[in-house]
PDB file of N, CA and C in Angstrom:
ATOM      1  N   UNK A   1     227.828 144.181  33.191  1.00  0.00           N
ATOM      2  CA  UNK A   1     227.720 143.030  32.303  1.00  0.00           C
ATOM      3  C   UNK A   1     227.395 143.519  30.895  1.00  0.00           C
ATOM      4  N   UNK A   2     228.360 143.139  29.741  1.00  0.00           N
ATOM      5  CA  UNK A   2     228.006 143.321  28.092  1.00  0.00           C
ATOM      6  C   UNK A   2     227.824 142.094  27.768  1.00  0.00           C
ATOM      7  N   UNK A   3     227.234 141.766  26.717  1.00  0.00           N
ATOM      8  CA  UNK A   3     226.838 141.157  26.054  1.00  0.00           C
ATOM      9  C   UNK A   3     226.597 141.567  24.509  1.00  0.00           C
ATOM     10  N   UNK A   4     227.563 141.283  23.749  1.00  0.00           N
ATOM     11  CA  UNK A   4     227.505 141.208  22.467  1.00  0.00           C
ATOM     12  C   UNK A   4     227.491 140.597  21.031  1.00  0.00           C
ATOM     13  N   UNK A   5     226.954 140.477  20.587  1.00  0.00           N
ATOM     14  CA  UNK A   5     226.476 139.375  19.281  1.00  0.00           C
ATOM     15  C   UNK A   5     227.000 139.776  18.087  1.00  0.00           C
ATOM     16  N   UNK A   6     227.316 138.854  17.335  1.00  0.00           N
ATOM     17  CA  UNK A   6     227.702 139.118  16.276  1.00  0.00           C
ATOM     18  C   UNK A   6     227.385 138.362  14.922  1.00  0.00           C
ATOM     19  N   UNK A   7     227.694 138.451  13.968  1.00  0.00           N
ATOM     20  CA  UNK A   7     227.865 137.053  13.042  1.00  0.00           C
ATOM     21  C   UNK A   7     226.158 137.032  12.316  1.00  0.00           C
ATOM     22  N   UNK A   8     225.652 137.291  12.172  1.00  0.00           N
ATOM     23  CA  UNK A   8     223.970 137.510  11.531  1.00  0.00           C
ATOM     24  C   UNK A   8     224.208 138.320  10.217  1.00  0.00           C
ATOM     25  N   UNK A   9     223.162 137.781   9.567  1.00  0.00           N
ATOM     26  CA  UNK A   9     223.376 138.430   7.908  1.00  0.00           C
ATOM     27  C   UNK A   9     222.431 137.730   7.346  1.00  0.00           C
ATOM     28  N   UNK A  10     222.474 137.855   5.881  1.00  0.00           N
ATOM     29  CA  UNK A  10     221.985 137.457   4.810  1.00  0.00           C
ATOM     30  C   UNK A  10     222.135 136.266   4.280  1.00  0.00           C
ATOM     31  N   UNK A  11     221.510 134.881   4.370  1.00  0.00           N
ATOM     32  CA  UNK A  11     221.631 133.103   4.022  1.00  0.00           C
ATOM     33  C   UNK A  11     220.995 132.788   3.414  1.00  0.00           C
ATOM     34  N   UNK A  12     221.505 132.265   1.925  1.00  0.00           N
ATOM     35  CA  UNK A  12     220.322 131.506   1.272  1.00  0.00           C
ATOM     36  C   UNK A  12     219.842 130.249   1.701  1.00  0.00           C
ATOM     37  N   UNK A  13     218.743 129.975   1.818  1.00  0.00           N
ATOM     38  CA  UNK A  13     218.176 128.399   2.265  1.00  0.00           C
ATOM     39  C   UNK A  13     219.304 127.477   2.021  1.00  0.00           C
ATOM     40  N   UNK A  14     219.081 126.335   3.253  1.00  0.00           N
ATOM     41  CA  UNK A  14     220.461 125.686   3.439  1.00  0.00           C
ATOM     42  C   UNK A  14     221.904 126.098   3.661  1.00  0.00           C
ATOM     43  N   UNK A  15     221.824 126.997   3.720  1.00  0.00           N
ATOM     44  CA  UNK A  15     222.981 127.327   3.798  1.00  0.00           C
ATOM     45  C   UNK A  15     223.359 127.550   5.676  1.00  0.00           C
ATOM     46  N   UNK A  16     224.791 128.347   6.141  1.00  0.00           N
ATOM     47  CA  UNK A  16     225.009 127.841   7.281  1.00  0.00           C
ATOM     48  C   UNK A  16     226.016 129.246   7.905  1.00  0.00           C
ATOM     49  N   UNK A  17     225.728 129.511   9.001  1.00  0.00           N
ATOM     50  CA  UNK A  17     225.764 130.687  10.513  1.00  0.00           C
ATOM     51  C   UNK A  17     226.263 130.471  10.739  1.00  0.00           C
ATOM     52  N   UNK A  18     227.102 131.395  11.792  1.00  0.00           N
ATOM     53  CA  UNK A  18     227.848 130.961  13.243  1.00  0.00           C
ATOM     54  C   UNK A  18     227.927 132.761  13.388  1.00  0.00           C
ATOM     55  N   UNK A  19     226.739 132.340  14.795  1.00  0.00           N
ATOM     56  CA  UNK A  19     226.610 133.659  15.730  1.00  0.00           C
ATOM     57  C   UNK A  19     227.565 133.823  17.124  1.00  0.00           C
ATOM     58  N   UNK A  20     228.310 134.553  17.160  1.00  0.00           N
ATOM     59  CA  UNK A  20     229.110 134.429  18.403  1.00  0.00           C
ATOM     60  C   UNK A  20     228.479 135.666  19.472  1.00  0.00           C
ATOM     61  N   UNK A  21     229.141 135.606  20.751  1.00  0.00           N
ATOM     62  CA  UNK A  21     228.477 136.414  21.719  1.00  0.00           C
ATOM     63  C   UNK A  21     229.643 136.298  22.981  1.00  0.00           C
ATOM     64  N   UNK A  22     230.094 137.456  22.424  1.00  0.00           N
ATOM     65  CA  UNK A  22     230.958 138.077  23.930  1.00  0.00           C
ATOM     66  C   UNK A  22     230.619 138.552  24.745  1.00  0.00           C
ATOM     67  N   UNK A  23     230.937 137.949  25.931  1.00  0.00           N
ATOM     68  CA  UNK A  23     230.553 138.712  27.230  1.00  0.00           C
ATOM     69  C   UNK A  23     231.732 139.396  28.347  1.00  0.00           C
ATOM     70  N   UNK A  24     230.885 140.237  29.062  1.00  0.00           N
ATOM     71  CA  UNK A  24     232.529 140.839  30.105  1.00  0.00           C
ATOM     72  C   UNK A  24     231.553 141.532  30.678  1.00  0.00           C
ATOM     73  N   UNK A  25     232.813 141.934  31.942  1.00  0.00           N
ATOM     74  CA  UNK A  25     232.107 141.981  33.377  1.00  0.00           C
ATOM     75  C   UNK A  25     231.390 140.710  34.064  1.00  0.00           C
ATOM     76  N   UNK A  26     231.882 139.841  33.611  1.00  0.00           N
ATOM     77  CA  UNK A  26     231.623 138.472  34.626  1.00  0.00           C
ATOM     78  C   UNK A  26     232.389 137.733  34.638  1.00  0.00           C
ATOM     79  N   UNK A  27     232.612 136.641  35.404  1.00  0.00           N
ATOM     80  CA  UNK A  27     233.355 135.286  35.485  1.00  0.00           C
ATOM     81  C   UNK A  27     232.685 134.253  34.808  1.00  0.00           C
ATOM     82  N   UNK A  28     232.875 134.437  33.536  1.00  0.00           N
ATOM     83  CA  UNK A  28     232.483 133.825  32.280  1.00  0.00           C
ATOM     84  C   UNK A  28     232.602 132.549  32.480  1.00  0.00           C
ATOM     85  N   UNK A  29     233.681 131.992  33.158  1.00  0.00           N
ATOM     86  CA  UNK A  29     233.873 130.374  33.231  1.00  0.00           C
ATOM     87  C   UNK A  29     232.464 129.814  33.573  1.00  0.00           C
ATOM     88  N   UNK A  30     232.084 130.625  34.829  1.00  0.00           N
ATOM     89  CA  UNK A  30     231.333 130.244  36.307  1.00  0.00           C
ATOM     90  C   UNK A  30     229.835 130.594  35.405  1.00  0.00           C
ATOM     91  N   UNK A  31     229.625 131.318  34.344  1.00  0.00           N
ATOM     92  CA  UNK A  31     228.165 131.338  33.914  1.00  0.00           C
ATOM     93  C   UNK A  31     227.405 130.222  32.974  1.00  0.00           C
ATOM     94  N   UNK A  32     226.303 129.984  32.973  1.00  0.00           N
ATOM     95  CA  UNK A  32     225.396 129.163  31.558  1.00  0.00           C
ATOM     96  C   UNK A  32     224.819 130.567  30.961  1.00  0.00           C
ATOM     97  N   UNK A  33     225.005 129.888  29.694  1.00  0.00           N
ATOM     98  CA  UNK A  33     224.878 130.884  28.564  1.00  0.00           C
ATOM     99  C   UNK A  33     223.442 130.616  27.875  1.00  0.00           C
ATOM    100  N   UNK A  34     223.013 131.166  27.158  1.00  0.00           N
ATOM    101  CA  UNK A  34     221.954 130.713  26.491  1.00  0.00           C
ATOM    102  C   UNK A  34     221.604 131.785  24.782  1.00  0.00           C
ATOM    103  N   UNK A  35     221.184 131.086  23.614  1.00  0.00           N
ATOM    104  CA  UNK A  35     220.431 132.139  22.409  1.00  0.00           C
ATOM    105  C   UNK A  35     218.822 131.712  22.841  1.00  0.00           C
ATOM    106  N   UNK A  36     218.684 132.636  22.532  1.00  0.00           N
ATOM    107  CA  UNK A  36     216.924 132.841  22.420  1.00  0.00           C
ATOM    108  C   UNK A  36     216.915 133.238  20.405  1.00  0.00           C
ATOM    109  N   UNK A  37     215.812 133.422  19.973  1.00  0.00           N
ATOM    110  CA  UNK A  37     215.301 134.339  19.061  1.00  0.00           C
ATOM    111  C   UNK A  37     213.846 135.028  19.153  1.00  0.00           C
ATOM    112  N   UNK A  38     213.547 135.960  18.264  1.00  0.00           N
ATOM    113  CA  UNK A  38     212.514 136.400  17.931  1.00  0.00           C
ATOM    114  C   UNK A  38     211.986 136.555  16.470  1.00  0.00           C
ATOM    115  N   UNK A  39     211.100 135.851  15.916  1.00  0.00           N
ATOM    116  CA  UNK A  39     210.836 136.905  14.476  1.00  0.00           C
ATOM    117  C   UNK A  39     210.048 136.972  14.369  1.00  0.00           C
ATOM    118  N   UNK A  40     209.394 137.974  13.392  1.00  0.00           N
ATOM    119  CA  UNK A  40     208.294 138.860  13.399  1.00  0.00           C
ATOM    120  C   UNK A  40     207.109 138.468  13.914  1.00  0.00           C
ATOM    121  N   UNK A  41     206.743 139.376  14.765  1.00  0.00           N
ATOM    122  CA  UNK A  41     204.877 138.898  15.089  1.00  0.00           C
ATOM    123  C   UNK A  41     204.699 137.482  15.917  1.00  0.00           C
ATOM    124  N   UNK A  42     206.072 136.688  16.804  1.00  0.00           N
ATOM    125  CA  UNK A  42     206.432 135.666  17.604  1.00  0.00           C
ATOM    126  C   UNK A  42     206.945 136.287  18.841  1.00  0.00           C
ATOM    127  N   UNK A  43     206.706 135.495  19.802  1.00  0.00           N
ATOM    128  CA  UNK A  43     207.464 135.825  20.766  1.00  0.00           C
ATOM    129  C   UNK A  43     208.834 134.856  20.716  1.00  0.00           C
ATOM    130  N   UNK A  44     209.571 135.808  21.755  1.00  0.00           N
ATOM    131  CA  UNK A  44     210.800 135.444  21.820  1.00  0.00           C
ATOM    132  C   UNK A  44     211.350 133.711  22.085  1.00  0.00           C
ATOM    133  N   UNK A  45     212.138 133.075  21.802  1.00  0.00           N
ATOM    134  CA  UNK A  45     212.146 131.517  22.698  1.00  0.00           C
ATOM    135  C   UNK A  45     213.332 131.069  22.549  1.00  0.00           C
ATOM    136  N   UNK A  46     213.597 130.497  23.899  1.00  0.00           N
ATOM    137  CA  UNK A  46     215.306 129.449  23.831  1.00  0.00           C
ATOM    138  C   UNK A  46     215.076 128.795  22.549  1.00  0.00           C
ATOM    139  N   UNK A  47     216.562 129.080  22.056  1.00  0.00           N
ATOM    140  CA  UNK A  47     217.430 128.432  21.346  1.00  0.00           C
ATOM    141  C   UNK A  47     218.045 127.061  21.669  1.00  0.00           C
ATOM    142  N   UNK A  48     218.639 127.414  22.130  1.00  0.00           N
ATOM    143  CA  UNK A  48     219.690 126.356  23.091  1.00  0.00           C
ATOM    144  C   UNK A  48     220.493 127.269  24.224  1.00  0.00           C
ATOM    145  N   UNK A  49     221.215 126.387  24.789  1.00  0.00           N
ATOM    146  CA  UNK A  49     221.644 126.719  26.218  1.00  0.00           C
ATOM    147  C   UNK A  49     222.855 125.939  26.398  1.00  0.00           C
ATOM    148  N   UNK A  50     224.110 126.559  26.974  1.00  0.00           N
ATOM    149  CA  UNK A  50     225.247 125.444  27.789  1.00  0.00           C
ATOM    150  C   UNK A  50     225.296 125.926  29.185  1.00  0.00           C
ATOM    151  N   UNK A  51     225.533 124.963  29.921  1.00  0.00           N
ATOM    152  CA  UNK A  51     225.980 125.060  31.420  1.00  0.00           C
ATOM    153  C   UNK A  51     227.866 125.462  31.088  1.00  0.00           C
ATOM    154  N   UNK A  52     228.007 125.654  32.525  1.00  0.00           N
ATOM    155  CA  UNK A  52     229.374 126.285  32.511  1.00  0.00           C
ATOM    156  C   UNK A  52     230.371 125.123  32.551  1.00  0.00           C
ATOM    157  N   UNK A  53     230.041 123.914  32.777  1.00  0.00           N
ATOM    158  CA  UNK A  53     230.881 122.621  32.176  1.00  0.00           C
ATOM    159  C   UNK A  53     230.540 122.066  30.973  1.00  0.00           C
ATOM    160  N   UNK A  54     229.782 122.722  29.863  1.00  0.00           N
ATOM    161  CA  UNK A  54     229.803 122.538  28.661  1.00  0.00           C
ATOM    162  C   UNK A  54     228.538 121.418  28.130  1.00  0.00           C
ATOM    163  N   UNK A  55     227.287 121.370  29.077  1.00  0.00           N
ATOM    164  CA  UNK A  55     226.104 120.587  29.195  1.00  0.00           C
ATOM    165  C   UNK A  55     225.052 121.503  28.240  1.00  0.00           C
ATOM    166  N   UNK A  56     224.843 120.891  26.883  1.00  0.00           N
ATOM    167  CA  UNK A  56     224.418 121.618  26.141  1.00  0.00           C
ATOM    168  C   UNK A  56     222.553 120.790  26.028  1.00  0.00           C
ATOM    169  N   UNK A  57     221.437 121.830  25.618  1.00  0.00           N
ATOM    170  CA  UNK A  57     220.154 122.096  25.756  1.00  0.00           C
ATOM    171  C   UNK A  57     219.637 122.145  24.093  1.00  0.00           C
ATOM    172  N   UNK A  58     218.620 121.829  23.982  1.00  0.00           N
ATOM    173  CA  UNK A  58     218.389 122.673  22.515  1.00  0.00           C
ATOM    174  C   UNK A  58     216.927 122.713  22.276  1.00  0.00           C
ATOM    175  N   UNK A  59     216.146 123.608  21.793  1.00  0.00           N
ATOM    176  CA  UNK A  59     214.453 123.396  21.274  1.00  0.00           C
ATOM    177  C   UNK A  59     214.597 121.809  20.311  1.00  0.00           C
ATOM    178  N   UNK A  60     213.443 121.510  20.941  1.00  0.00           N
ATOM    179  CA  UNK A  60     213.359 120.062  20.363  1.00  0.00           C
ATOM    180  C   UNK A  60     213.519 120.394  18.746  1.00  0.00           C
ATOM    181  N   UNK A  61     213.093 121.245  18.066  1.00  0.00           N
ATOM    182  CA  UNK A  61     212.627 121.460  16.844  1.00  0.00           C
ATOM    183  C   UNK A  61     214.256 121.823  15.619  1.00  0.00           C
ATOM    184  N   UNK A  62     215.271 122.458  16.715  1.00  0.00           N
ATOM    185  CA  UNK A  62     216.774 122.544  16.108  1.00  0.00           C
ATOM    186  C   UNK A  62     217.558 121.566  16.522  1.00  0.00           C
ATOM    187  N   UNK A  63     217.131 120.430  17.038  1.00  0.00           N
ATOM    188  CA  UNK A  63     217.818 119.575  17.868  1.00  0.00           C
ATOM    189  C   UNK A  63     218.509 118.901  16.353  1.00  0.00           C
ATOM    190  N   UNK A  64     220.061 118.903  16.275  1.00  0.00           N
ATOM    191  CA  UNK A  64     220.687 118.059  14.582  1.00  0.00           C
ATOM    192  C   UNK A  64     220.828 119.541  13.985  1.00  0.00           C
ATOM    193  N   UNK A  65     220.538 120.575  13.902  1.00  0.00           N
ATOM    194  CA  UNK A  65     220.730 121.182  13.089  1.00  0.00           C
ATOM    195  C   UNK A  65     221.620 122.558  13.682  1.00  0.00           C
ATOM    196  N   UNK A  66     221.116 123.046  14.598  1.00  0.00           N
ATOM    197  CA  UNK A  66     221.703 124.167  15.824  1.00  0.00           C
ATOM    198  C   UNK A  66     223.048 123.453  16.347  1.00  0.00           C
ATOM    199  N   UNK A  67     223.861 124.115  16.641  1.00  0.00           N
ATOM    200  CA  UNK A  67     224.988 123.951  18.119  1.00  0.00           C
ATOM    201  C   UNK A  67     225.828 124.693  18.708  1.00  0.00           C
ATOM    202  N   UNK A  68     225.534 124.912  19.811  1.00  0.00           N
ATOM    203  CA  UNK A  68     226.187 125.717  20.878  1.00  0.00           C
ATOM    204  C   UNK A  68     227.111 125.306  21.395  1.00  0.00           C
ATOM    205  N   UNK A  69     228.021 126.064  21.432  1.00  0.00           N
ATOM    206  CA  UNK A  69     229.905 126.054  22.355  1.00  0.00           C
ATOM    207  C   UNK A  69     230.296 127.095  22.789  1.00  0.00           C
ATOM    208  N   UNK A  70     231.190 126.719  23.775  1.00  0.00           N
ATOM    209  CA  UNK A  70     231.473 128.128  24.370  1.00  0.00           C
ATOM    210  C   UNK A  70     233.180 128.208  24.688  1.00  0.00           C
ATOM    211  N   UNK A  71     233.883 129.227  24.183  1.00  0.00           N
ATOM    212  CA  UNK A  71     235.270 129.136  24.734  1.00  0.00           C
ATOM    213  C   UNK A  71     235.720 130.058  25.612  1.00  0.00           C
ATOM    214  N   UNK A  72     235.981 129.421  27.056  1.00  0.00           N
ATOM    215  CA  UNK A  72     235.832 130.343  28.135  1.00  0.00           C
ATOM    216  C   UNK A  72     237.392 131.134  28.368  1.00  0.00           C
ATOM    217  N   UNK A  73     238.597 130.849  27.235  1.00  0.00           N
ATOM    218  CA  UNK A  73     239.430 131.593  27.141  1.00  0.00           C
ATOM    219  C   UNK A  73     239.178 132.802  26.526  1.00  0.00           C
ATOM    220  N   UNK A  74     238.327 133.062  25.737  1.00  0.00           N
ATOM    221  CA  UNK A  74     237.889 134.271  24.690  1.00  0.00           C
ATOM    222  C   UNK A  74     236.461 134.949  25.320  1.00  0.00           C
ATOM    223  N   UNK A  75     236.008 134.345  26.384  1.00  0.00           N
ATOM    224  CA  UNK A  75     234.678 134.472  27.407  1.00  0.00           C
ATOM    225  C   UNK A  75     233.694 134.894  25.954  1.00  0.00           C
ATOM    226  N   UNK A  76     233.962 133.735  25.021  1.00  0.00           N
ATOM    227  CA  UNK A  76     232.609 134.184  23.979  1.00  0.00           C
ATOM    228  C   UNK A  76     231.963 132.451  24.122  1.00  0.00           C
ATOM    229  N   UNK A  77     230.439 132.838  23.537  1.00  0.00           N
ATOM    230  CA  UNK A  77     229.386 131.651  23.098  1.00  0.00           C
ATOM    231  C   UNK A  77     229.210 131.435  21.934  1.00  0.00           C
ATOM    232  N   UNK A  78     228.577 131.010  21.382  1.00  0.00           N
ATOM    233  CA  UNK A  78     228.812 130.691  20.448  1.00  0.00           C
ATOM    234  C   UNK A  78     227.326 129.852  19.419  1.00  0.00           C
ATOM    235  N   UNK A  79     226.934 129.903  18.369  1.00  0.00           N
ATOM    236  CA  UNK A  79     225.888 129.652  18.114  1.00  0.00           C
ATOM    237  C   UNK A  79     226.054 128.874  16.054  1.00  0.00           C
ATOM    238  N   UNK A  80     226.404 127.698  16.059  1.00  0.00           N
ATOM    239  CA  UNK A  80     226.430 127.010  14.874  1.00  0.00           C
ATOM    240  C   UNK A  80     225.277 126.745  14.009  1.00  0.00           C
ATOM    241  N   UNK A  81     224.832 127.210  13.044  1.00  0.00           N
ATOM    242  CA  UNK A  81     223.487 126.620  12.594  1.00  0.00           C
ATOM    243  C   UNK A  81     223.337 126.385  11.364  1.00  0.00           C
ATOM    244  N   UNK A  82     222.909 125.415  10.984  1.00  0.00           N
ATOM    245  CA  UNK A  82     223.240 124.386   9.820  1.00  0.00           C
ATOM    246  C   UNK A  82     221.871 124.517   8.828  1.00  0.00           C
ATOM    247  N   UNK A  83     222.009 124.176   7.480  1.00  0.00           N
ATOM    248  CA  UNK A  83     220.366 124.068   6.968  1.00  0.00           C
ATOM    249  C   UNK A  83     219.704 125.064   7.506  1.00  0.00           C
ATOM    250  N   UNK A  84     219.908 125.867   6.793  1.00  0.00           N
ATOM    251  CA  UNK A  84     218.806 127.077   7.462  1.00  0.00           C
ATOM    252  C   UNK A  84     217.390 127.377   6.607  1.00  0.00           C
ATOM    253  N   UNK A  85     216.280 127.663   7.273  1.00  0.00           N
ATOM    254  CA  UNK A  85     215.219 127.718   6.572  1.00  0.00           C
ATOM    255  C   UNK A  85     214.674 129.099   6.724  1.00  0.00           C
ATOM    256  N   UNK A  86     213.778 129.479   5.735  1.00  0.00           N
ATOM    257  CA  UNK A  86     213.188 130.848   5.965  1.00  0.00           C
ATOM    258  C   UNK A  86     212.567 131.395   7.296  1.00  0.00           C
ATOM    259  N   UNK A  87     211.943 129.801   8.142  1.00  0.00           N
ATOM    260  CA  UNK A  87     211.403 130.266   9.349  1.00  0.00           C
ATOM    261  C   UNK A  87     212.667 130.326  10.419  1.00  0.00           C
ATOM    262  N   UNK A  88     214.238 130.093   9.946  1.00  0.00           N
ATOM    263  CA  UNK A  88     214.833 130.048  10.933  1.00  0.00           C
ATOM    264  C   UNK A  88     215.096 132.252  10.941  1.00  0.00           C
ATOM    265  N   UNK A  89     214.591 132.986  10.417  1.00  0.00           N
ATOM    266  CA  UNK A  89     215.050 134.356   9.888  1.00  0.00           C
ATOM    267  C   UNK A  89     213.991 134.959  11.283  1.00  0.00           C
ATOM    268  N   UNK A  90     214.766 135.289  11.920  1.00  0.00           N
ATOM    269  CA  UNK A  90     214.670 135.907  13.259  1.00  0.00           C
ATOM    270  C   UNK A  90     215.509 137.117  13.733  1.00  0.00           C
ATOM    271  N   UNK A  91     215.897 137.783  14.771  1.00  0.00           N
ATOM    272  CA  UNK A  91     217.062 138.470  16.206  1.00  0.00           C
ATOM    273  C   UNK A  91     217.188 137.281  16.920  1.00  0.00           C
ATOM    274  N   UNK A  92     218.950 137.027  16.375  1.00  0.00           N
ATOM    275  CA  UNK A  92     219.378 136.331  17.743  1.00  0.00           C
ATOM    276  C   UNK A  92     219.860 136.734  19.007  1.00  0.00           C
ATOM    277  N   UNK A  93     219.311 136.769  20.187  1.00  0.00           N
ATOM    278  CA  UNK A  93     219.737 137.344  21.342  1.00  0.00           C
ATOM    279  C   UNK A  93     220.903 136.215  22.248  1.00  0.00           C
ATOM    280  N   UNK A  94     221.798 137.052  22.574  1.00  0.00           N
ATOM    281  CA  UNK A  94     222.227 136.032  23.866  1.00  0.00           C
ATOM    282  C   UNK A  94     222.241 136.639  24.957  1.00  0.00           C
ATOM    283  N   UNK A  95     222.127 135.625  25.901  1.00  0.00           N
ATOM    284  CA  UNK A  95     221.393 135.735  27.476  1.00  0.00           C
ATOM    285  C   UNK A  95     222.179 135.388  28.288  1.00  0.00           C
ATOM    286  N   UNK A  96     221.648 135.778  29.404  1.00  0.00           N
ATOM    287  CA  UNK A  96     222.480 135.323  31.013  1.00  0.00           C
ATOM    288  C   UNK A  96     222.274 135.324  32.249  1.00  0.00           C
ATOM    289  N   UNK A  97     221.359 134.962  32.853  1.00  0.00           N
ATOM    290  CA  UNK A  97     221.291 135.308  34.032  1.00  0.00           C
ATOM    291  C   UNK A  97     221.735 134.925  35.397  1.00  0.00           C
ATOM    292  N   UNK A  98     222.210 135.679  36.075  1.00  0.00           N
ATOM    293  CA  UNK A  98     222.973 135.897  37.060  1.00  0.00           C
ATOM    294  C   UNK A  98     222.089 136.957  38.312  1.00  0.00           C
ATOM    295  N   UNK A  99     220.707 136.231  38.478  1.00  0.00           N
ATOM    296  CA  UNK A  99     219.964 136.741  39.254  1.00  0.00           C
ATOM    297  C   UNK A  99     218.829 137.782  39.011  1.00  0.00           C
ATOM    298  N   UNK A 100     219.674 138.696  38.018  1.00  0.00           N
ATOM    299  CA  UNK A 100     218.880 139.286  36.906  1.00  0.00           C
ATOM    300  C   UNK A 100     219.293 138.988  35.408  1.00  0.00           C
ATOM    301  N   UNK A 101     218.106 139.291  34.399  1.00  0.00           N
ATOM    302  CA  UNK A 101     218.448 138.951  33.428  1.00  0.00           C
ATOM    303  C   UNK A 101     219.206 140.105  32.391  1.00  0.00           C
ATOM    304  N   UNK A 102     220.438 139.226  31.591  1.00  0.00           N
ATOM    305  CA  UNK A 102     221.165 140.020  31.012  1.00  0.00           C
ATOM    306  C   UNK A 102     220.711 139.813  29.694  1.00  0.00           C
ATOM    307  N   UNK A 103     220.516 141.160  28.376  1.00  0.00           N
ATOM    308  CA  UNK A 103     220.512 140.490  27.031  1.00  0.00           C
ATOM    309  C   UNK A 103     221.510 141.524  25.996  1.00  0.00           C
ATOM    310  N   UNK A 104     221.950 140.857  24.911  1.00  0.00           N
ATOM    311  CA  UNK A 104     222.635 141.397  24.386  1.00  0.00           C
ATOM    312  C   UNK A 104     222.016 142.072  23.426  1.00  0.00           C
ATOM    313  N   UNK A 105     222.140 142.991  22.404  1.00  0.00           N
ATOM    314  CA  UNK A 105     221.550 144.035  21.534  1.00  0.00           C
ATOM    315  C   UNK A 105     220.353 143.220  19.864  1.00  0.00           C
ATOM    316  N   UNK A 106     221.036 141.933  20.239  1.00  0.00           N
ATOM    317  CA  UNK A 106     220.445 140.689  19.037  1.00  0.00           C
ATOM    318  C   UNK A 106     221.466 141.486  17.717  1.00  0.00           C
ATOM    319  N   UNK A 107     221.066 140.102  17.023  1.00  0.00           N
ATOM    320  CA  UNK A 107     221.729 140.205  15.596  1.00  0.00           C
ATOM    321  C   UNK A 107     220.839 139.691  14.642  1.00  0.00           C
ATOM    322  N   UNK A 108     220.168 140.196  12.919  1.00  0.00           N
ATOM    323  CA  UNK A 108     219.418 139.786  12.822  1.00  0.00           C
ATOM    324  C   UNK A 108     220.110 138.808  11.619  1.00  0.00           C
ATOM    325  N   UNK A 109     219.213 137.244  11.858  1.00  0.00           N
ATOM    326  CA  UNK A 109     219.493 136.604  10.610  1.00  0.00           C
ATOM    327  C   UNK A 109     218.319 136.628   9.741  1.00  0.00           C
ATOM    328  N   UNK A 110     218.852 136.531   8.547  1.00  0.00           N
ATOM    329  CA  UNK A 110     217.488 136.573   7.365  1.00  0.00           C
ATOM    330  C   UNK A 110     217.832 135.220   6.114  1.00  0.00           C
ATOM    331  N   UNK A 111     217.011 134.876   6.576  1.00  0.00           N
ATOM    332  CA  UNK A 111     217.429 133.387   5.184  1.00  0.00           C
ATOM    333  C   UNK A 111     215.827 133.211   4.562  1.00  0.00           C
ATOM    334  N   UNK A 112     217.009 133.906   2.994  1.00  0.00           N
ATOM    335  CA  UNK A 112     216.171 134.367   1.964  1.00  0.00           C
ATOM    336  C   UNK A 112     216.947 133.905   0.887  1.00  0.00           C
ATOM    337  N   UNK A 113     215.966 133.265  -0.207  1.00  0.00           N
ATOM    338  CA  UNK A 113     216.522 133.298  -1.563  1.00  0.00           C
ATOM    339  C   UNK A 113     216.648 134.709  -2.487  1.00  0.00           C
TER     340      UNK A 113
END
């Protein structure tokens, strides 16, 4: 199982992401996906989450602003995020588990003026 992230960089406040996350070595259709983050001196925490029929989750706190999709022809996830604030400047990880847990290498976003 890989798991790879992409799409993280440099955002000035308000401004707007899109983290993607390929996976292989699985039956991508058949998995729920999930981002977590981390930033500094925090522990890690769901993001949001889709089920494998497209039943999407979110931290109450990105709920309107975050959104997750997934296109299971390209077996990538996908991570939209809108209005971004300095506390959104974290490693985005994407996840998977399939009995054990899978994570991908993170990507870091930084939203800075």
């Amino acid at each position: 199982v890989q798991l790879v992230e992409s799409g993280g960089g440099l955002v000035q406040p308000g401004g707007s992401l899109r983290l993607s996350c390929a996976a292989s070595g699985i039956a991508f259709r058949f998995a729920s996906m999930d981002w977590h983050r981390q930033a500094p001196g925090k522990q890690r925490e769901l993001v949001a989450a889709i089920t494998r029929t497209g039943t999407t989750n979110y931290a109450d706190s990105l709920k309107g602003r975050f959104t997750i999709s997934r296109d299971n022809a390209k077996n990538t996830v996908y991570l939209e995020m809108n209005r971004l604030t300095p506390e959104d400047t974290a490693v985005y990880y994407c996840h998977l588990n399939l009995g054990s847990d899978y994570w991908g290498q993170g990507t870091q976003v930084t939203v800075s003026s």
